[in-house]
Protein backbone atom coordinates (compact mmCIF):
# COMPACT_ATOMS: atom_id res chain seq x y z
CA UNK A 1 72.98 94.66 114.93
CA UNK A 2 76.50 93.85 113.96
CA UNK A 3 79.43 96.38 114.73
CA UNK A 4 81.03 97.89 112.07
CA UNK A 5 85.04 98.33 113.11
CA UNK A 6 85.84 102.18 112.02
CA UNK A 7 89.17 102.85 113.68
CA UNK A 8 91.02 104.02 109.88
CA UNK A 9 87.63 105.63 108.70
CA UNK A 10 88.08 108.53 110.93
CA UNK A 11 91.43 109.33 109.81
CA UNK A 12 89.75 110.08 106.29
CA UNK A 13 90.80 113.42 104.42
CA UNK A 14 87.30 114.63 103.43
CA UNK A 15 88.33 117.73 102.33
CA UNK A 16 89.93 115.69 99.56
CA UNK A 17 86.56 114.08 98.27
CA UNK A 18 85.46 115.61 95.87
CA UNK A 19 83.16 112.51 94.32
CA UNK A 20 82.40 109.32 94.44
CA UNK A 21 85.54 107.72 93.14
CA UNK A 22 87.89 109.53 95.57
CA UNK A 23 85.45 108.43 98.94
CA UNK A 24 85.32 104.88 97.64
CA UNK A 25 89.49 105.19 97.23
CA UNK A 26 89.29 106.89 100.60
CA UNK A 27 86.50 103.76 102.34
CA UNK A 28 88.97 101.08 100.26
CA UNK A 29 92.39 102.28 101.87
CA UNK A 30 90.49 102.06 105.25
CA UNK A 31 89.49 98.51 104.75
CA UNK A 32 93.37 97.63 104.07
CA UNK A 33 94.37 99.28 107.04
CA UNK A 34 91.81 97.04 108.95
CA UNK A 35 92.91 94.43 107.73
CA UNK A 36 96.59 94.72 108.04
CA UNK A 37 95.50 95.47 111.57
CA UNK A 38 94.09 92.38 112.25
CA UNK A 39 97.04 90.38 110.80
CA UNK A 40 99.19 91.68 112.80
CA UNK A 41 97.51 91.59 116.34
CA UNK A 42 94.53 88.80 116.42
CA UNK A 43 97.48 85.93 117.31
CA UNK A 44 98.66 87.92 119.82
CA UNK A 45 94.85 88.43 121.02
CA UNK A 46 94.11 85.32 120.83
CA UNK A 47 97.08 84.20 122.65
CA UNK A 48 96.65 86.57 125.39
CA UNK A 49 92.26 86.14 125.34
CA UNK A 50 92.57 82.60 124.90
CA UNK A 51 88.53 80.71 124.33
CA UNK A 52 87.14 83.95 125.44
CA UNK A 53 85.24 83.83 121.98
CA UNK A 54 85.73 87.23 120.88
CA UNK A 55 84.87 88.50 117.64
CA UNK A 56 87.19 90.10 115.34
CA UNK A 57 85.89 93.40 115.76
CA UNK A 58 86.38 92.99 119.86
CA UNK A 59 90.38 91.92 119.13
CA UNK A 60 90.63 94.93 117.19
């Protein structure tokens, strides 16, 4: 079972989802905050963590 990185999912509004469009908006802005996370710090991880053959998710 793979696991699923969820650091910017908790930080959803849900009391501003109010359908289907808005939580995909809300999942979407998540997954660019993931990903802007792992730009920034996976050289530095690997730098630091160097062949310790971590996945992305454990860098994060």
């Amino acid at each position: 079972r793979l696991h699923l990185c969820d650091q910017h999912l908790s930080h959803m509004q849900a009391d501003k989802i109010m359908n289907k469009h808005n939580l995909l908006l809300e999942v979407c802005l998540a997954a660019l905050h993931e990903g802007q996370s792992i730009k920034t710090h996976l050289k530095r991880y690997d730098a630091l963590y160097e062949g310790s053959g971590h996945t992305t998710c454990t860098a994060l």
